[in-house]
C-alpha atoms as a PDB file:
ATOM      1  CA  UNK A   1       0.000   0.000   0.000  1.00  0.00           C
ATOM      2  CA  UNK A   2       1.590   3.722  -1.104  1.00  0.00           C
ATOM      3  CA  UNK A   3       1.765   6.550   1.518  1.00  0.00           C
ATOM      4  CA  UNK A   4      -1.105   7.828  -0.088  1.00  0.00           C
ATOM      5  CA  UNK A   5      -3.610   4.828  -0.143  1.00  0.00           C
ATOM      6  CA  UNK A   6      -2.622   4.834   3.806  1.00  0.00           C
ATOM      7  CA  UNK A   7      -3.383   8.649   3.819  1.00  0.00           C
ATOM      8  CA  UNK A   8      -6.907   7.656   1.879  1.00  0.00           C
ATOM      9  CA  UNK A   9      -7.728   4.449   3.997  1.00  0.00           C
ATOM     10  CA  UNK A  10      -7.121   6.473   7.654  1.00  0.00           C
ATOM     11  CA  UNK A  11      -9.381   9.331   6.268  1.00  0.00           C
ATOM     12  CA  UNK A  12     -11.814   6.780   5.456  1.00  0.00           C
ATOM     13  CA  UNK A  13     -11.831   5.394   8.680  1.00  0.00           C
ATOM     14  CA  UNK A  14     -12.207   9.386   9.905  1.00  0.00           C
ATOM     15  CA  UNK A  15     -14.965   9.356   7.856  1.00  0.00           C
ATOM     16  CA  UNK A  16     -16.872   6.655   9.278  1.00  0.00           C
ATOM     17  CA  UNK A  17     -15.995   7.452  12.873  1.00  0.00           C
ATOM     18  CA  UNK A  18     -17.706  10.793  12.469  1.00  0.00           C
ATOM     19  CA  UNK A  19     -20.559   9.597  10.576  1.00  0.00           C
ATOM     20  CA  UNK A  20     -20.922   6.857  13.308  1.00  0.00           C
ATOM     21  CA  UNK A  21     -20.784   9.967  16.025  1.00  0.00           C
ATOM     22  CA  UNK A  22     -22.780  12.183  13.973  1.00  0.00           C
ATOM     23  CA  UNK A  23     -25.799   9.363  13.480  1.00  0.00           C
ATOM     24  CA  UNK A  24     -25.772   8.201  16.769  1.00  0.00           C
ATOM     25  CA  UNK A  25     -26.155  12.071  18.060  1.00  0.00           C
ATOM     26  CA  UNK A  26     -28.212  13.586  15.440  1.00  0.00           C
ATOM     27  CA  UNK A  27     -30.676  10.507  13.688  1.00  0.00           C
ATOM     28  CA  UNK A  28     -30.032   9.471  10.124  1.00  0.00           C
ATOM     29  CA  UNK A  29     -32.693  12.057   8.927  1.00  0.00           C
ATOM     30  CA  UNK A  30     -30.642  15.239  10.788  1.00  0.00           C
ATOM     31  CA  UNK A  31     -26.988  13.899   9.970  1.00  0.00           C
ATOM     32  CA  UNK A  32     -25.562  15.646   6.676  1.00  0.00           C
ATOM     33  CA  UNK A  33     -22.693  14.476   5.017  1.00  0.00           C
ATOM     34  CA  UNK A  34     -21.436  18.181   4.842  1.00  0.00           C
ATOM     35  CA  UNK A  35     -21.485  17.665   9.079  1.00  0.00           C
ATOM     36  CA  UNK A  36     -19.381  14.554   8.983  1.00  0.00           C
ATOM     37  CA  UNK A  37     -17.047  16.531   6.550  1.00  0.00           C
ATOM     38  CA  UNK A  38     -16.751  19.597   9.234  1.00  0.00           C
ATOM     39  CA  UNK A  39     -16.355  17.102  11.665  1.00  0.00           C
ATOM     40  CA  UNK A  40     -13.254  15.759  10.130  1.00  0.00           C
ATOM     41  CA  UNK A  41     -12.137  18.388   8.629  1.00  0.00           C
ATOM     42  CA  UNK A  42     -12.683  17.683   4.964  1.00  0.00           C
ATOM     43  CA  UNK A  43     -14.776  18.775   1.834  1.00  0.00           C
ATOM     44  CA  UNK A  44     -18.011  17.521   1.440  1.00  0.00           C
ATOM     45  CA  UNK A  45     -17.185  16.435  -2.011  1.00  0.00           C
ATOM     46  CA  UNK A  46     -14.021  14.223  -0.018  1.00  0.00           C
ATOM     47  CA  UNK A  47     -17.077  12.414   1.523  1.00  0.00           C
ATOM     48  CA  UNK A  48     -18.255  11.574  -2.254  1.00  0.00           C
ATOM     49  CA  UNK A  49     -15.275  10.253  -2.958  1.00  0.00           C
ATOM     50  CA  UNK A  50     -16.046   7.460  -0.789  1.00  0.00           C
ATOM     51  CA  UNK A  51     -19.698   7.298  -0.437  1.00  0.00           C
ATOM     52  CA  UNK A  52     -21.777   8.565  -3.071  1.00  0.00           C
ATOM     53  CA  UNK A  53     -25.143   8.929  -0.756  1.00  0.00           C
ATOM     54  CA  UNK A  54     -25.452   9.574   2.958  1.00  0.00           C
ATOM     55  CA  UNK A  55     -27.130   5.980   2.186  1.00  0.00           C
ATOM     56  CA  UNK A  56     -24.085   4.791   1.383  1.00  0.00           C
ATOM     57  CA  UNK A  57     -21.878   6.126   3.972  1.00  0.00           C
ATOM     58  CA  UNK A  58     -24.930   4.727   6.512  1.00  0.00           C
ATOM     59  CA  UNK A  59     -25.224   1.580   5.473  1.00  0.00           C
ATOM     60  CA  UNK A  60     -20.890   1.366   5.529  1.00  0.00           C
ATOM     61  CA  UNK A  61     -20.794   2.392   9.017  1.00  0.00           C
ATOM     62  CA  UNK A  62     -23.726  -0.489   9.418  1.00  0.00           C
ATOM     63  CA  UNK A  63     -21.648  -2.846   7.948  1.00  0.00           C
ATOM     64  CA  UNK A  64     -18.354  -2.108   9.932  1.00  0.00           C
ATOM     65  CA  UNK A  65     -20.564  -2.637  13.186  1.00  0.00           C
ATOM     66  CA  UNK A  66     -22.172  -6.159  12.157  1.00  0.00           C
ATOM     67  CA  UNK A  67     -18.728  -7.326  10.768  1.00  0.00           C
ATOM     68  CA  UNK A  68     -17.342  -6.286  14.625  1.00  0.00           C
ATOM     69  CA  UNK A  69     -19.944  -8.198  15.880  1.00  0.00           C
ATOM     70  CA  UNK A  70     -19.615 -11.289  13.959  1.00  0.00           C
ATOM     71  CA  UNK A  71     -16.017 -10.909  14.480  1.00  0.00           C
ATOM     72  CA  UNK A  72     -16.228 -10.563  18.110  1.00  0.00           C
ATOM     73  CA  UNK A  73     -19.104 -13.525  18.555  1.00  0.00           C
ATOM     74  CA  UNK A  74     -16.663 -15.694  16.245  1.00  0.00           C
ATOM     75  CA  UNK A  75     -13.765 -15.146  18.136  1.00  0.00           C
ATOM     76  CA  UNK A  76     -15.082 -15.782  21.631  1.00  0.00           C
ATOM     77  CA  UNK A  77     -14.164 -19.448  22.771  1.00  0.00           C
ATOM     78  CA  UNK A  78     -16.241 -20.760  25.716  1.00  0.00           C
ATOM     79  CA  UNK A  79     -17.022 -24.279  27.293  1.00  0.00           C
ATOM     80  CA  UNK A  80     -20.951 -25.230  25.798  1.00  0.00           C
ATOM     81  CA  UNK A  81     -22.455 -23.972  29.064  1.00  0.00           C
ATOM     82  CA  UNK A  82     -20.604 -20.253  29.862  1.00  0.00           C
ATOM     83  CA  UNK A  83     -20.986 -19.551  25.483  1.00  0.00           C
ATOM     84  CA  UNK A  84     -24.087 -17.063  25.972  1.00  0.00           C
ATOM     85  CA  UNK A  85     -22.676 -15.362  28.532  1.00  0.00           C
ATOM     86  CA  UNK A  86     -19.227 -14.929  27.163  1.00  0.00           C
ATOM     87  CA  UNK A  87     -20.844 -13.616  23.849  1.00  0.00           C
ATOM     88  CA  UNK A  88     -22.984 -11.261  25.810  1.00  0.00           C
ATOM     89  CA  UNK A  89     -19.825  -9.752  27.241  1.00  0.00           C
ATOM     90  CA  UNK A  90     -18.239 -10.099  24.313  1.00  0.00           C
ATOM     91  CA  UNK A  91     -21.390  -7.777  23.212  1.00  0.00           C
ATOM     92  CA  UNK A  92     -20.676  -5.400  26.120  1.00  0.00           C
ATOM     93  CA  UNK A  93     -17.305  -4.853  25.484  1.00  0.00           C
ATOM     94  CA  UNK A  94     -18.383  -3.707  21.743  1.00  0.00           C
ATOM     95  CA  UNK A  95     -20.904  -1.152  23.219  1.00  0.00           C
ATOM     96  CA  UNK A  96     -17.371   0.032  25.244  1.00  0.00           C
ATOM     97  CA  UNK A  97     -15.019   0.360  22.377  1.00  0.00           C
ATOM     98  CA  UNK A  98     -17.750   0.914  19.484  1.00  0.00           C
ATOM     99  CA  UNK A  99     -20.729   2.019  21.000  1.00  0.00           C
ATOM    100  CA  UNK A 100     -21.985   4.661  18.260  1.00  0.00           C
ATOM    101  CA  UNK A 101     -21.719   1.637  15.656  1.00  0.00           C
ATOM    102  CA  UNK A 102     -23.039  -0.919  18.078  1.00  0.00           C
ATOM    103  CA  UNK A 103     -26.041   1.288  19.197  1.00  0.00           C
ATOM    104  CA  UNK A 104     -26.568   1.987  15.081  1.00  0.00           C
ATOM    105  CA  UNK A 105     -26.476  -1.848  14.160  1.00  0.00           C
ATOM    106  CA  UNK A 106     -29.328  -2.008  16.734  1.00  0.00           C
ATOM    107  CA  UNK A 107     -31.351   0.128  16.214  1.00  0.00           C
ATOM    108  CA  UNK A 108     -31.271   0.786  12.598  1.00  0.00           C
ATOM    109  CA  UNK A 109     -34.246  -1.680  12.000  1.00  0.00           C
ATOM    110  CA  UNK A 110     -36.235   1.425  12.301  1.00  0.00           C
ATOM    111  CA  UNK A 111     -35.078   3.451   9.898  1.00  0.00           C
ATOM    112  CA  UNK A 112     -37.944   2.900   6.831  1.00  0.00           C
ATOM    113  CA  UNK A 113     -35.589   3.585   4.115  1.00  0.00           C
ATOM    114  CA  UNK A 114     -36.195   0.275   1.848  1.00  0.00           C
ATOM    115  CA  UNK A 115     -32.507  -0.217   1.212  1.00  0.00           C
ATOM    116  CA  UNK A 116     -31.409   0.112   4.756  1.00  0.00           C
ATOM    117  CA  UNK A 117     -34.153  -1.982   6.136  1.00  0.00           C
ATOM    118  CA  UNK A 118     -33.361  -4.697   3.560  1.00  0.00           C
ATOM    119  CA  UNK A 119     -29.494  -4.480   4.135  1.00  0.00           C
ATOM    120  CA  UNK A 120     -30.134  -4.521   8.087  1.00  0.00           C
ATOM    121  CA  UNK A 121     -32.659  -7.226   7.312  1.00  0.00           C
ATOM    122  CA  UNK A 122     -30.318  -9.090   5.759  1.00  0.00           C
ATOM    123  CA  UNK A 123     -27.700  -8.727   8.134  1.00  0.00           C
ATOM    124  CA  UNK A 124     -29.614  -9.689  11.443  1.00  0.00           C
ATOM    125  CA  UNK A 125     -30.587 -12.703   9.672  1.00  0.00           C
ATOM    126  CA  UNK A 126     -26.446 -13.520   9.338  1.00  0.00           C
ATOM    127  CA  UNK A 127     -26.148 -12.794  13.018  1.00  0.00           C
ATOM    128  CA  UNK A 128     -28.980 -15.122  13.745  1.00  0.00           C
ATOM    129  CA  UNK A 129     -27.439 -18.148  11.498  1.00  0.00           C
ATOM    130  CA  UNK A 130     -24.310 -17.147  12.866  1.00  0.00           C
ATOM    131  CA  UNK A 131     -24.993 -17.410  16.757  1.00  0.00           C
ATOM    132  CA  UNK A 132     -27.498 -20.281  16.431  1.00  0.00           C
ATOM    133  CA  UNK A 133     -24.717 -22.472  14.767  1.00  0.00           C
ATOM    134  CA  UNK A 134     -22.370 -21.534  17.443  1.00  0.00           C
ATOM    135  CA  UNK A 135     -24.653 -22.542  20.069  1.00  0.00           C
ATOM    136  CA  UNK A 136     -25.612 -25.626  18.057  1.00  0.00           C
ATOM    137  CA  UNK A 137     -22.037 -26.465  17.596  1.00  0.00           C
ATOM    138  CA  UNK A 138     -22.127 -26.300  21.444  1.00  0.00           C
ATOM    139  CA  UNK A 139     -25.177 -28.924  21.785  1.00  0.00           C
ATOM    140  CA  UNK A 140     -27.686 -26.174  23.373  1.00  0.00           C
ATOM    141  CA  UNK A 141     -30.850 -27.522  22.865  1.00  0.00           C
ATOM    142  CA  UNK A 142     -33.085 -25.179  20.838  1.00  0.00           C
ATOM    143  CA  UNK A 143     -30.125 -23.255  19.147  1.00  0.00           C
ATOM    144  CA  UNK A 144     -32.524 -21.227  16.489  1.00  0.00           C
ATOM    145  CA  UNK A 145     -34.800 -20.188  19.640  1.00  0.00           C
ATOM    146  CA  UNK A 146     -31.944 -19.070  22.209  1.00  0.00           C
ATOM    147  CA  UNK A 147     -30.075 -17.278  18.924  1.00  0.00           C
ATOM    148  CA  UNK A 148     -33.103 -15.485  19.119  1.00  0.00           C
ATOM    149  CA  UNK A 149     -33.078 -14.741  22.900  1.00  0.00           C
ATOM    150  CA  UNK A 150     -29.395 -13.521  22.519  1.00  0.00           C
ATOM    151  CA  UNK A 151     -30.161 -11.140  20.366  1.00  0.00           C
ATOM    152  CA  UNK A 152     -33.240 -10.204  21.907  1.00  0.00           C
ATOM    153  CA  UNK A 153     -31.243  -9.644  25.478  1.00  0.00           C
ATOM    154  CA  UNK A 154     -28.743  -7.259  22.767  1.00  0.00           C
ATOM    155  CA  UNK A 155     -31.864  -5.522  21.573  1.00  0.00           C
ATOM    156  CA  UNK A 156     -32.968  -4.479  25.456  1.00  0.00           C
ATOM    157  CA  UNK A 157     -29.567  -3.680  26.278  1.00  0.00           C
ATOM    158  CA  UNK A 158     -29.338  -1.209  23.057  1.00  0.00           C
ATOM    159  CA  UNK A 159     -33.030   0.142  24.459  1.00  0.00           C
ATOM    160  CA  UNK A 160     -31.461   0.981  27.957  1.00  0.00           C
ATOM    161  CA  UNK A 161     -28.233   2.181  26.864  1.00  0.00           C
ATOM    162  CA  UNK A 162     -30.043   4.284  24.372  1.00  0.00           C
ATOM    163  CA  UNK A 163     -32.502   5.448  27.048  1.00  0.00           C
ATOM    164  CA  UNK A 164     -29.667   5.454  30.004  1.00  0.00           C
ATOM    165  CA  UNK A 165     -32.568   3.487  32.240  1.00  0.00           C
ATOM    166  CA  UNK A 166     -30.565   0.405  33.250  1.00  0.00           C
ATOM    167  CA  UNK A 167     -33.849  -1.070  35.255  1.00  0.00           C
ATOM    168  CA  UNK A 168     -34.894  -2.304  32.037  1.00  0.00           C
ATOM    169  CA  UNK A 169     -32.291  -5.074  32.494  1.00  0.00           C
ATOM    170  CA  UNK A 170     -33.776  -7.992  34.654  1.00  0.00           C
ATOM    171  CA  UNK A 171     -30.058  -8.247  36.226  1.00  0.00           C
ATOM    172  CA  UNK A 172     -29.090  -5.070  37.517  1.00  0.00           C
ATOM    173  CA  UNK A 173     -30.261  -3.959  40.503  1.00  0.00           C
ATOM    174  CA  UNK A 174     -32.146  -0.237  40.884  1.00  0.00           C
ATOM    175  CA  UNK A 175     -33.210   2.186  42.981  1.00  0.00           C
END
C-alpha cells in the first residue's frame, strides 16, 4: 500500500468514525454528510469520494458494526455452558469500544428507508445463522430459539443504553 492509499484508507476510517458519532447524536434524517465533513475536517465532495449517498456512507458504518460483531461472537471461545454469557460480554465490550456503531447496528431496524431496512434485514438474519450455529455447535438444545433470545437480550440492552434506564435489564439492581 503507497503513503497515499494509507493517507486515503485512515481518512476513510475518519470518515466513518464521524458519521458513526454524527448518526448516533443527530438521527439518520438530521446527519448531513457536509457535518461529517466539518467534523473531520474535509470537503463535502471528499465524503463523495467514498460514499456517493449519505445511504451509502450509513449503510458502511452499518456494515463495519455487524462485521465487529460477527467478528467478536466468532472469536469468543467458551465451554458449551458459559458460550451465551461470554458472547454477551463479548457484546458489552463492543458497546465500550464501538458504541456509536453498536447502538446503530441495533437500532437501525427502524429506519424505513427500503434499502437500509433490507441491508439490516439481511444482516440480522447472518447474526442469527451465525450465533445459532455456534450454540448448536455447542449442543444447546433449541439453538434457532436461544439465537433469538441472545439477540433479543442485545436488543434491550441497546433500548437501555439508548434510554440510560438500566432497570430495564432484569439483572441489575435499581433504585
Amino acid at each position: 500500500m503507497s503513503p497515499k492509499d494509507d493517507t486515503s484508507a485512515t481518512r476513510k476510517d475518519q470518515i466513518l468514525d464521524a458519521a458513526a458519532e454524527l448518526f448516533a447524536q443527530l438521527g439518520y434524517y438530521k446527519t448531513t454528510t457536509a457535518l461529517v465533513a466539518k467534523a473531520v475536517g474535509v470537503t463535502q465532495p471528499y465524503v463523495f469520494h467514498f460514499f456517493r449517498t449519505k445511504e451509502e456512507l450509513f449503510l458502511a458504518v452499518l456494515d463495519r458494526g455487524f462485521n465487529r460483531l460477527t467478528h467478536a461472537f466468532a472469536a469468543v471461545e467458551s465451554p458449551p455452558e458459559e458460550l451465551a454469557h461470554r458472547m454477551g460480554y463479548a457484546f458489552e465490550q463492543l458497546l465500550v469500544t464501538h458504541r456509536n456503531e453498536i447502538l446503530l447496528v441495533m437500532q437501525a431496524y427502524s429506519i424505513p428507508e427500503p434499502a437500509i431496512r433490507e441491508e439490516v434485514k439481511a444482516k440480522f438474519v447472518l447474526i442469527h445463522e451465525r450465533v445459532g450455529g455456534r450454540f448448536a455447535q455447542a449442543g444447546i438444545p433449541n439453538p434457532n430459539g436461544e439465537a433469538g433470545m441472545f439477540i433479543g437480550t442485545g436488543l434491550l440492552i441497546a433500548l437501555s443504553q439508548v434510554l440510560d434506564l438500566p432497570r430495564l435489564l432484569p439483572w441489575c439492581e435499581t433504585e
